[in-house]
C-alpha atoms as a PDB file:
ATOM      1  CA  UNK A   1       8.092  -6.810  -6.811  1.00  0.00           C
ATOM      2  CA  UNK A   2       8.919  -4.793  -3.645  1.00  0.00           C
ATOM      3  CA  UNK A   3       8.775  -6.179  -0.131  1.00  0.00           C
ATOM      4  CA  UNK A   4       6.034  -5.246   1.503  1.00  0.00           C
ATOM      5  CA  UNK A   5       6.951  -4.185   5.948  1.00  0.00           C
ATOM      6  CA  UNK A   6       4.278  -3.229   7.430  1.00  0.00           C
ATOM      7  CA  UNK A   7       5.009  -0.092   9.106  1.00  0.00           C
ATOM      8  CA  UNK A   8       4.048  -1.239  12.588  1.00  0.00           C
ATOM      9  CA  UNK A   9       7.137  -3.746  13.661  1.00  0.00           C
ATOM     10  CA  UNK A  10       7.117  -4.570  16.704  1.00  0.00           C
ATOM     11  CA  UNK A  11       9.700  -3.918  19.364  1.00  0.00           C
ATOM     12  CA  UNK A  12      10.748  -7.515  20.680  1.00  0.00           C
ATOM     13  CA  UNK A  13       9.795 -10.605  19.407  1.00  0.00           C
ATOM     14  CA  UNK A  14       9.903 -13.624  21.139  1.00  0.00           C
ATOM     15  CA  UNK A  15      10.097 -17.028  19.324  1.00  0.00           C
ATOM     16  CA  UNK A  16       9.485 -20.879  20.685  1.00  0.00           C
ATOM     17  CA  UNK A  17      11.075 -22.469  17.835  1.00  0.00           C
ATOM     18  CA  UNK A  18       9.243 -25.823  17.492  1.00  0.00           C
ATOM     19  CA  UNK A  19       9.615 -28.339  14.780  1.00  0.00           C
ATOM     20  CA  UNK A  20      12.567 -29.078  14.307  1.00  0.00           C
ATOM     21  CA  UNK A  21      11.966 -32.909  14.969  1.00  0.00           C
ATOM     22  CA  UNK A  22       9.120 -33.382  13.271  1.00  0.00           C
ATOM     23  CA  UNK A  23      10.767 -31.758  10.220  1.00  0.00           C
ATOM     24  CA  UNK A  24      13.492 -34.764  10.335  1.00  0.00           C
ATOM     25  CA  UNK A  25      10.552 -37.401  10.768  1.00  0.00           C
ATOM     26  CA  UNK A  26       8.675 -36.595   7.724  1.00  0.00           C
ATOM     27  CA  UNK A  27      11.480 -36.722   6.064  1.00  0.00           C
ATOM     28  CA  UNK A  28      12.959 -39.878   7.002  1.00  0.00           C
ATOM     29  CA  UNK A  29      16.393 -38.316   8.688  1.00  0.00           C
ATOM     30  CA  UNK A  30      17.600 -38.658  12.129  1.00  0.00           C
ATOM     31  CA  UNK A  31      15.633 -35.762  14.340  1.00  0.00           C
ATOM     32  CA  UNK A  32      19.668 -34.290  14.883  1.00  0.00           C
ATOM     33  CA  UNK A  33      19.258 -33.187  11.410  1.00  0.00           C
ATOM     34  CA  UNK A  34      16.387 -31.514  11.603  1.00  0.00           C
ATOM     35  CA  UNK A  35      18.104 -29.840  14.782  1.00  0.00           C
ATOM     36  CA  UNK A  36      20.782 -28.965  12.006  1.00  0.00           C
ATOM     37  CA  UNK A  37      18.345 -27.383   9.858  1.00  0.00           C
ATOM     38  CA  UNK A  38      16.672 -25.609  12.167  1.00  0.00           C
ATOM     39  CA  UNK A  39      20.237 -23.064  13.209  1.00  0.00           C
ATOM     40  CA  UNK A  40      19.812 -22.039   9.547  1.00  0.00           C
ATOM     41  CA  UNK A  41      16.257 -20.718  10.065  1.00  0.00           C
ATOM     42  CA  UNK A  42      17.879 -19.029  13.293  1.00  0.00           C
ATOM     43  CA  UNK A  43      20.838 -17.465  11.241  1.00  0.00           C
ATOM     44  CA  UNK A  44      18.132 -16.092   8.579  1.00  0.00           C
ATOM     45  CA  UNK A  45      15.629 -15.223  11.692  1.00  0.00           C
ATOM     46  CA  UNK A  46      18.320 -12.732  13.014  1.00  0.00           C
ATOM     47  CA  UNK A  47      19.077 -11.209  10.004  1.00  0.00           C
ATOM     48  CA  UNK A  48      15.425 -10.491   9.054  1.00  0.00           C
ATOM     49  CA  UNK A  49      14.474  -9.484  12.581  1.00  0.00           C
ATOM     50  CA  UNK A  50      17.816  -6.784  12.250  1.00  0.00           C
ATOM     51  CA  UNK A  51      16.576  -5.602   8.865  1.00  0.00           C
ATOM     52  CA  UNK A  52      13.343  -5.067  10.082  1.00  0.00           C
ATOM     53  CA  UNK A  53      14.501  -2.595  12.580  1.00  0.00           C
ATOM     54  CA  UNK A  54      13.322  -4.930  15.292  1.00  0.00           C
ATOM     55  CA  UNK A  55      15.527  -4.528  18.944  1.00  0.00           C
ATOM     56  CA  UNK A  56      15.161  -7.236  20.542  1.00  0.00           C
ATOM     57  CA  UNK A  57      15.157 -11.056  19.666  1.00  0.00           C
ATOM     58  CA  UNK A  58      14.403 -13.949  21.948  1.00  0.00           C
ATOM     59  CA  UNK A  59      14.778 -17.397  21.018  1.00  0.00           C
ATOM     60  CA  UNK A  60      13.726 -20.340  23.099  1.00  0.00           C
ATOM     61  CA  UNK A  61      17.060 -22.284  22.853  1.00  0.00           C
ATOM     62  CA  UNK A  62      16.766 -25.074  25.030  1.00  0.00           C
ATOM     63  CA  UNK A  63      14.296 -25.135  28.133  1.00  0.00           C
ATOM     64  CA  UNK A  64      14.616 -26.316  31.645  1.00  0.00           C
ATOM     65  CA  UNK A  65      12.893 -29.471  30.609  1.00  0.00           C
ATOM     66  CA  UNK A  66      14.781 -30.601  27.727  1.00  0.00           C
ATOM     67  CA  UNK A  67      17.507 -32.162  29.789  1.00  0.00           C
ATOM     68  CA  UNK A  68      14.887 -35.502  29.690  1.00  0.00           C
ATOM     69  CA  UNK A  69      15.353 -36.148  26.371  1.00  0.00           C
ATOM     70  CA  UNK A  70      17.717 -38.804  24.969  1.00  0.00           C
ATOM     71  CA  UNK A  71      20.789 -38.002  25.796  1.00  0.00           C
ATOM     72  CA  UNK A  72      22.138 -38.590  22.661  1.00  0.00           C
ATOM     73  CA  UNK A  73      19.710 -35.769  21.094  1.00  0.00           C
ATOM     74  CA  UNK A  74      20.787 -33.559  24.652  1.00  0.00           C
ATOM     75  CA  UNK A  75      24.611 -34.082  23.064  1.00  0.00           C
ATOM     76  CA  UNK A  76      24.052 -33.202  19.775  1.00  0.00           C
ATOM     77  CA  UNK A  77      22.322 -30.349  21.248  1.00  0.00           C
ATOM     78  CA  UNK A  78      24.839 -29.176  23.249  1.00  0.00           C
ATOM     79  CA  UNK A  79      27.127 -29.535  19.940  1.00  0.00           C
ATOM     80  CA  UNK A  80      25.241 -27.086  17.805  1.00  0.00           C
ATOM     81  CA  UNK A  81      25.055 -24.193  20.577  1.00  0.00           C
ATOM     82  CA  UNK A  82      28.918 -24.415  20.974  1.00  0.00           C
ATOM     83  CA  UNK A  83      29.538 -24.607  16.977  1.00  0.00           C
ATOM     84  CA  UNK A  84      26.680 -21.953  16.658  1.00  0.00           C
ATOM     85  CA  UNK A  85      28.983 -19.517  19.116  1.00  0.00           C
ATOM     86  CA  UNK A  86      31.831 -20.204  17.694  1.00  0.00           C
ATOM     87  CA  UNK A  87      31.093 -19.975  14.094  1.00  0.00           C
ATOM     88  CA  UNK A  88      28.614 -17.125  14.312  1.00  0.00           C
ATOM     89  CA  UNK A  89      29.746 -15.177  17.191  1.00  0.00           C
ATOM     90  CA  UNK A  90      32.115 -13.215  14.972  1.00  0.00           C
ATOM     91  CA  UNK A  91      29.685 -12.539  12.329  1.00  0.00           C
ATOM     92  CA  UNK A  92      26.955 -11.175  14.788  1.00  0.00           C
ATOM     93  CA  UNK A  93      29.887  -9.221  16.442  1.00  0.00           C
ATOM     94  CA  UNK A  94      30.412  -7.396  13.244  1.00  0.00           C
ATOM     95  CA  UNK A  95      27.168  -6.796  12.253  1.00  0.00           C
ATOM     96  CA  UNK A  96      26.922  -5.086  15.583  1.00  0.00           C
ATOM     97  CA  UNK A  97      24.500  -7.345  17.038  1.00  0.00           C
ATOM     98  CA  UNK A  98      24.479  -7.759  21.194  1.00  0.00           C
ATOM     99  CA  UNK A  99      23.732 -11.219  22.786  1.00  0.00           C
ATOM    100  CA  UNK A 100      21.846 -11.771  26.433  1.00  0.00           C
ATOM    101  CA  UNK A 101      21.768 -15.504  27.683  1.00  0.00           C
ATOM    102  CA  UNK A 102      18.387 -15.823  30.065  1.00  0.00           C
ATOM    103  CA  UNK A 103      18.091 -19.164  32.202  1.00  0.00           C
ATOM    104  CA  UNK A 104      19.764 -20.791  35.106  1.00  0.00           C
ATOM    105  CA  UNK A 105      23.429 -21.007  34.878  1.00  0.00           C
ATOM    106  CA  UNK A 106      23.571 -23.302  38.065  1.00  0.00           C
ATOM    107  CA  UNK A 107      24.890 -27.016  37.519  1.00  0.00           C
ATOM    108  CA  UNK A 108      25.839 -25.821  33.648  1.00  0.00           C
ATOM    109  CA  UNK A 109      28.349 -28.233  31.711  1.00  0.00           C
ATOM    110  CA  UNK A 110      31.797 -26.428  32.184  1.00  0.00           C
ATOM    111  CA  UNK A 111      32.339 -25.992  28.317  1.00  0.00           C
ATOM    112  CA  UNK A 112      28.906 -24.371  27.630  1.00  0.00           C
ATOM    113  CA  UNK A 113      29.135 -21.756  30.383  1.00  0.00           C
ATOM    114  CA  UNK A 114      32.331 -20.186  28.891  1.00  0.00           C
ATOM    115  CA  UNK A 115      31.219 -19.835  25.595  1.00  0.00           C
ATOM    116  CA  UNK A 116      27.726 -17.830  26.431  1.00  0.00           C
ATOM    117  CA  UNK A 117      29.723 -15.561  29.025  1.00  0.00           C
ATOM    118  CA  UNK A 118      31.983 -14.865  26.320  1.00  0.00           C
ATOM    119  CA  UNK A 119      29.536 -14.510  23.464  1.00  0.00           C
ATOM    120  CA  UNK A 120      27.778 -11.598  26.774  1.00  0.00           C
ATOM    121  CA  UNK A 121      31.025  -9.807  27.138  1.00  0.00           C
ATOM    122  CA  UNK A 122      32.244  -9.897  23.226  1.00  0.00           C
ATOM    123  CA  UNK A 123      28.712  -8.139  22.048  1.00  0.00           C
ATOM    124  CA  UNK A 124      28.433  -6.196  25.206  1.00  0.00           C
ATOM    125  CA  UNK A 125      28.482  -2.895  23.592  1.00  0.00           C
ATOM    126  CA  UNK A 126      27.018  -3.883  20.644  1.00  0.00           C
ATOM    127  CA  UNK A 127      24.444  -1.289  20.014  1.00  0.00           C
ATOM    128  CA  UNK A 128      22.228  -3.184  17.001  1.00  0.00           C
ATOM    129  CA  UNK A 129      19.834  -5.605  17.782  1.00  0.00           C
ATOM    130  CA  UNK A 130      19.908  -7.561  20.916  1.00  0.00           C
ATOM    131  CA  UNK A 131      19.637 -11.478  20.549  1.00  0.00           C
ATOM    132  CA  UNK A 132      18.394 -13.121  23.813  1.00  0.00           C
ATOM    133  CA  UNK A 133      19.277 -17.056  23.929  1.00  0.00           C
ATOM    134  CA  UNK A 134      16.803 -18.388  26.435  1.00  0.00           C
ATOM    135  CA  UNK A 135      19.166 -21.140  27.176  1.00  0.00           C
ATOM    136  CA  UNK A 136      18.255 -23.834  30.479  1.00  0.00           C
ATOM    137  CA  UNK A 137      15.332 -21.669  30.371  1.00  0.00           C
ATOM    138  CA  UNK A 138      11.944 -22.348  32.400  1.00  0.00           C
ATOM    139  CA  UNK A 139       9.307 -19.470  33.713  1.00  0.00           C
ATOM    140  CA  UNK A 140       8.689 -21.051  36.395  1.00  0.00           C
ATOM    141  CA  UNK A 141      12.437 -21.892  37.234  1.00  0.00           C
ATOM    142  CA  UNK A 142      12.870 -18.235  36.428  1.00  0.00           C
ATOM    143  CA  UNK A 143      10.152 -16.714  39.040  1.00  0.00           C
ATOM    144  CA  UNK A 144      10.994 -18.652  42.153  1.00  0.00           C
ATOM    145  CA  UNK A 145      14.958 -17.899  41.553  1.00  0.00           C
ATOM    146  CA  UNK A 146      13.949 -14.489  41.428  1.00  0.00           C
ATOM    147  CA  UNK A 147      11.868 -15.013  44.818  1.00  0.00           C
ATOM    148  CA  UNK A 148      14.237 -16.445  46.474  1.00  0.00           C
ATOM    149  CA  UNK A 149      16.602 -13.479  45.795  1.00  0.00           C
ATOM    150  CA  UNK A 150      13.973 -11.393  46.552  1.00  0.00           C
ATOM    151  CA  UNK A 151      13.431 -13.673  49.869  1.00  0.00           C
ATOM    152  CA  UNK A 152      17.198 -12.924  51.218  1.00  0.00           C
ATOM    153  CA  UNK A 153      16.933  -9.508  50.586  1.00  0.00           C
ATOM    154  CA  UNK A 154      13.924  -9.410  52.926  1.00  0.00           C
ATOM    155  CA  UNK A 155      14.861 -11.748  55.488  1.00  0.00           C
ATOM    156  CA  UNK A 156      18.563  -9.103  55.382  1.00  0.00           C
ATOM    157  CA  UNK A 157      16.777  -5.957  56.270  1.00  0.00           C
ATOM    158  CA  UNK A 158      17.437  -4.598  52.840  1.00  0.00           C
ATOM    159  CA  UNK A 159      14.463  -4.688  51.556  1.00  0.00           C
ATOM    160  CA  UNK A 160      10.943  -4.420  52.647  1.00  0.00           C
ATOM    161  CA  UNK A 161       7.544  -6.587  51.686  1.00  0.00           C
ATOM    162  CA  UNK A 162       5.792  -3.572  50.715  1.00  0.00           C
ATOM    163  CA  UNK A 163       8.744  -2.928  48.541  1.00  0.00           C
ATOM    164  CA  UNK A 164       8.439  -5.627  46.195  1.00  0.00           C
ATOM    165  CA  UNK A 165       6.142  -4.407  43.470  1.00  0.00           C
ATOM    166  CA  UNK A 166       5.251  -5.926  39.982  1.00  0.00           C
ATOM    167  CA  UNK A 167       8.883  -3.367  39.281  1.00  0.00           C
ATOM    168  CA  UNK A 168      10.969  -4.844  41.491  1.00  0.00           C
ATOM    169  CA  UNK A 169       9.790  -8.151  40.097  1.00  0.00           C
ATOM    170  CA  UNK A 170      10.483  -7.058  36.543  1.00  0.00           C
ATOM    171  CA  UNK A 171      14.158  -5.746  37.960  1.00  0.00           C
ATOM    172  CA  UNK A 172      14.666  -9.209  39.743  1.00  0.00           C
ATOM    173  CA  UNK A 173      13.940 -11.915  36.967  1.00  0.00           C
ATOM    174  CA  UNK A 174      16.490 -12.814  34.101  1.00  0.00           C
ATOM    175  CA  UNK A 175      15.256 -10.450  31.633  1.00  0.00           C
ATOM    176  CA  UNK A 176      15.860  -7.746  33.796  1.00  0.00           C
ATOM    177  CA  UNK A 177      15.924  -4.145  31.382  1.00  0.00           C
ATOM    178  CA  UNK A 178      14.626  -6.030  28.424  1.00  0.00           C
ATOM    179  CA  UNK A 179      11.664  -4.939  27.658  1.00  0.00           C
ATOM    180  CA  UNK A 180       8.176  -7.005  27.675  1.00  0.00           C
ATOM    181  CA  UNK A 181       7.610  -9.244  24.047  1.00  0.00           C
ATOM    182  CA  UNK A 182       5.161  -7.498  22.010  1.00  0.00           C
ATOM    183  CA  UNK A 183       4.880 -10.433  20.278  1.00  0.00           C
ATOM    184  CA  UNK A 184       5.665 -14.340  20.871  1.00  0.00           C
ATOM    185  CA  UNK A 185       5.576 -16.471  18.438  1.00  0.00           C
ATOM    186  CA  UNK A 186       5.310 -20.375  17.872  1.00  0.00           C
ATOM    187  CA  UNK A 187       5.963 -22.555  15.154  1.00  0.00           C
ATOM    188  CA  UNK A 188       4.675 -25.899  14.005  1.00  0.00           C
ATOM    189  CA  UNK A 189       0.610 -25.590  15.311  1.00  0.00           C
ATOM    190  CA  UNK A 190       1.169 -25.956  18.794  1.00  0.00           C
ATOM    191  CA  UNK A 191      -0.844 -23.752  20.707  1.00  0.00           C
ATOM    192  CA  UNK A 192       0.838 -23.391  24.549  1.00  0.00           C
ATOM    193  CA  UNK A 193       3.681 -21.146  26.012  1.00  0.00           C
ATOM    194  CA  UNK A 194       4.938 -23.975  26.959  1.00  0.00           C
ATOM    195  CA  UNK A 195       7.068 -22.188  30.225  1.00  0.00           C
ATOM    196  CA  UNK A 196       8.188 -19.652  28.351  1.00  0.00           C
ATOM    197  CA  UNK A 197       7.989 -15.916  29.063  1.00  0.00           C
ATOM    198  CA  UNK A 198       5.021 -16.114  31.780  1.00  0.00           C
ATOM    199  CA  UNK A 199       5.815 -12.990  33.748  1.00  0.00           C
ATOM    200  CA  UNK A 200       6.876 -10.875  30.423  1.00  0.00           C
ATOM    201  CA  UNK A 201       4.317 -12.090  28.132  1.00  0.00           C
ATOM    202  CA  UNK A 202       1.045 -11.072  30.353  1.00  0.00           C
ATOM    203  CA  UNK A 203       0.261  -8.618  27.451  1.00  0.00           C
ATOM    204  CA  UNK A 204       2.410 -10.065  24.468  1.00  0.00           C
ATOM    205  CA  UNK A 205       0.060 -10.471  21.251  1.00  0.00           C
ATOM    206  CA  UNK A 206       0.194 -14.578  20.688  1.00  0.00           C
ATOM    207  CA  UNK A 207       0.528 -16.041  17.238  1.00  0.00           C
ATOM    208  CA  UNK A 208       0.680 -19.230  16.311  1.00  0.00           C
ATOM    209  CA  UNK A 209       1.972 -20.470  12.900  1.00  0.00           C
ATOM    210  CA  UNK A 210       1.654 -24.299  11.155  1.00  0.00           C
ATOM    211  CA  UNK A 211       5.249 -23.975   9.240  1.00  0.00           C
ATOM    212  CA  UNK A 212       7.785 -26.205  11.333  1.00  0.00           C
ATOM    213  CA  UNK A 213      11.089 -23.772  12.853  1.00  0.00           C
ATOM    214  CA  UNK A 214      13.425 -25.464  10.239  1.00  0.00           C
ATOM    215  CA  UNK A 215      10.625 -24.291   7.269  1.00  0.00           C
ATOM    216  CA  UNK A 216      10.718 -20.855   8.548  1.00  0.00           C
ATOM    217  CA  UNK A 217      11.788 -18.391   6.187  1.00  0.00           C
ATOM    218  CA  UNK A 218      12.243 -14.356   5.800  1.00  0.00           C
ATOM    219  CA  UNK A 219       8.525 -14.493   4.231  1.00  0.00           C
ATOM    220  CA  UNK A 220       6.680 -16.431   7.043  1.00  0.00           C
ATOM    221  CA  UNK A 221       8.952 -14.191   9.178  1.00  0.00           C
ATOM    222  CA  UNK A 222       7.116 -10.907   7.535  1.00  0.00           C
ATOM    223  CA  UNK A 223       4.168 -12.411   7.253  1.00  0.00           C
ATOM    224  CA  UNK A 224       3.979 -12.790  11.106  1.00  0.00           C
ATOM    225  CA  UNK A 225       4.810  -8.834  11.425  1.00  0.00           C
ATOM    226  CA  UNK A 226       2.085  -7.973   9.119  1.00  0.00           C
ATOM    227  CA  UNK A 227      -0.301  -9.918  11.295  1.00  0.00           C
ATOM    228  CA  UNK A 228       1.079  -8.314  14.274  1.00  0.00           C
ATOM    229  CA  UNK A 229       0.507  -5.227  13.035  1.00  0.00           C
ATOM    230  CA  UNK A 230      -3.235  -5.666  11.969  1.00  0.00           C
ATOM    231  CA  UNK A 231      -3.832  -5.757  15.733  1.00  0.00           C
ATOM    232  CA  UNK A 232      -4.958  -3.930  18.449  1.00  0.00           C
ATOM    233  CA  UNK A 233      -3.391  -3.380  21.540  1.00  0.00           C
ATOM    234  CA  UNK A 234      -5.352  -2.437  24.392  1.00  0.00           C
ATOM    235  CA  UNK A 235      -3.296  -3.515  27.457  1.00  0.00           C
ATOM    236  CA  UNK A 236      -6.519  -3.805  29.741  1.00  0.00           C
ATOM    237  CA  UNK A 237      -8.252  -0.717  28.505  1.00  0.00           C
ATOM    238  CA  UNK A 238     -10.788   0.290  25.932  1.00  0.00           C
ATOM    239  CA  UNK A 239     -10.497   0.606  22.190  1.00  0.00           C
ATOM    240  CA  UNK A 240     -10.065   3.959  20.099  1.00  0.00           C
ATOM    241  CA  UNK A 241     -12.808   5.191  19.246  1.00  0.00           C
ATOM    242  CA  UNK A 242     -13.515   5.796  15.745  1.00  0.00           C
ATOM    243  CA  UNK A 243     -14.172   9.457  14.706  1.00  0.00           C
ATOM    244  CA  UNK A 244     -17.076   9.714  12.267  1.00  0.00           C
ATOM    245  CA  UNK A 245     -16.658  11.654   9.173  1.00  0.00           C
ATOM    246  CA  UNK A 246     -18.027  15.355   9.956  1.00  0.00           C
ATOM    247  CA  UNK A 247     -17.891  14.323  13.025  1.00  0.00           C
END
């Protein structure tokens, strides 16, 4: 039977890729596995999302938060986004795929810095899809950085505070000339944003899906689109109207 894509695919999709540790509990397995499992759904979610002719990609990596948990689970983290680079950076190189890292830098472990500047400046002229790793992410985190820069430009003369529009914003934070998500998407029920994508997502369509990240396949991936694409997007205004016939 053929695959049905809907014909409306959205631009970027965003992705808070929950789960992965509730996978590995109802299955009796250690929650790193299920952390395992989960970069598989990843590799497959980046292949769909290229086939599908979608640009951009942005998956909630690892938030600003996260550092609380145990650090064992923080380690083991930490582990599969270095053997993630190094084993897949090649691969996404040749299938011509660019990668942007959004989220603080600041304070980052010396060995996981290198590896997202280099998986930046390897892809950098990639012209396929681009795969954003939100990566020591947090909105919040995100805004007042930007402020702050913002701030110092003021406070320097080189900018004034009629200047700063919702533009300059847009030009200031980490996604800066990535366009807005037309879609975000969680997995595993929850229904929040969880700090994620606050500024970009003030007209993103919101879906929320019961399969856990690491059951996440090409289908639910498509099935997602064709949901997306049932909808309307007004951004603020009014809806089409709907011609009658003879009319």
């Amino acid at each position: 039977m053929q695959e049905f894509i809907p014909a409306n695919v959205p631009n970027h999709v965003a992705i808070i890729m929950d789960g992965n540790g509730r996978w590995a509990n109802a299955r009796g397995l250690p929650r790193t596995m299920g952390h395992r499992k989960g970069v598989e759904a990843v590799r497959a979610a980046v292949k769909t999302a290229a086939e599908l002719g979608i640009r951009y990609l942005t998956l909630f990596a690892f938030s600003s938060e996260n550092w609380s948990r145990p650090e064992a689970e923080v380690t083991d983290l930490m582990g599969l986004l270095k053997a993630f680079i190094r084993r897949d950076l090649a691969d996404l190189h040749r299938e011509n795929v660019r990668i942007r890292v959004i989220g603080d830098r600041a304070n980052l472990r010396g060995d996981i810095l290198p590896l997202l500047i280099e998986a930046e400046e390897t892809t950098s002229a990639n012209t396929g899809i681009t795969l954003v790793i939100a990566f020591n992410y947090g909105a919040r985190d995100e805004l007042a950085r930007a402020m702050r820069r913002l701030a110092t430009e003021v406070a320097a003369g080189r900018l004034r505070p009629d200047e700063i529009t919702a533009e300059t914003i847009s030009a200031t934070i980490d996604t800066a000339g990535i366009p807005d998500p037309d879609l975000i998407l969680r997995t595993s029920g929850e229904e929040r944003l969880s700090n994620f994508l606050l500024w970009q997502g003030a007209y993103s369509e919101l879906l929320f899906i019961p399969e856990l990240w690491p059951d996440f396949t090409r289908e639910t991936f498509l099935a997602a689109i064709e949901k997306y694409a049932s909808r309307e997007r007004r951004f603020g205004g009014l809806s089409q109207p709907t011609l009658a016939v003879g009319s």
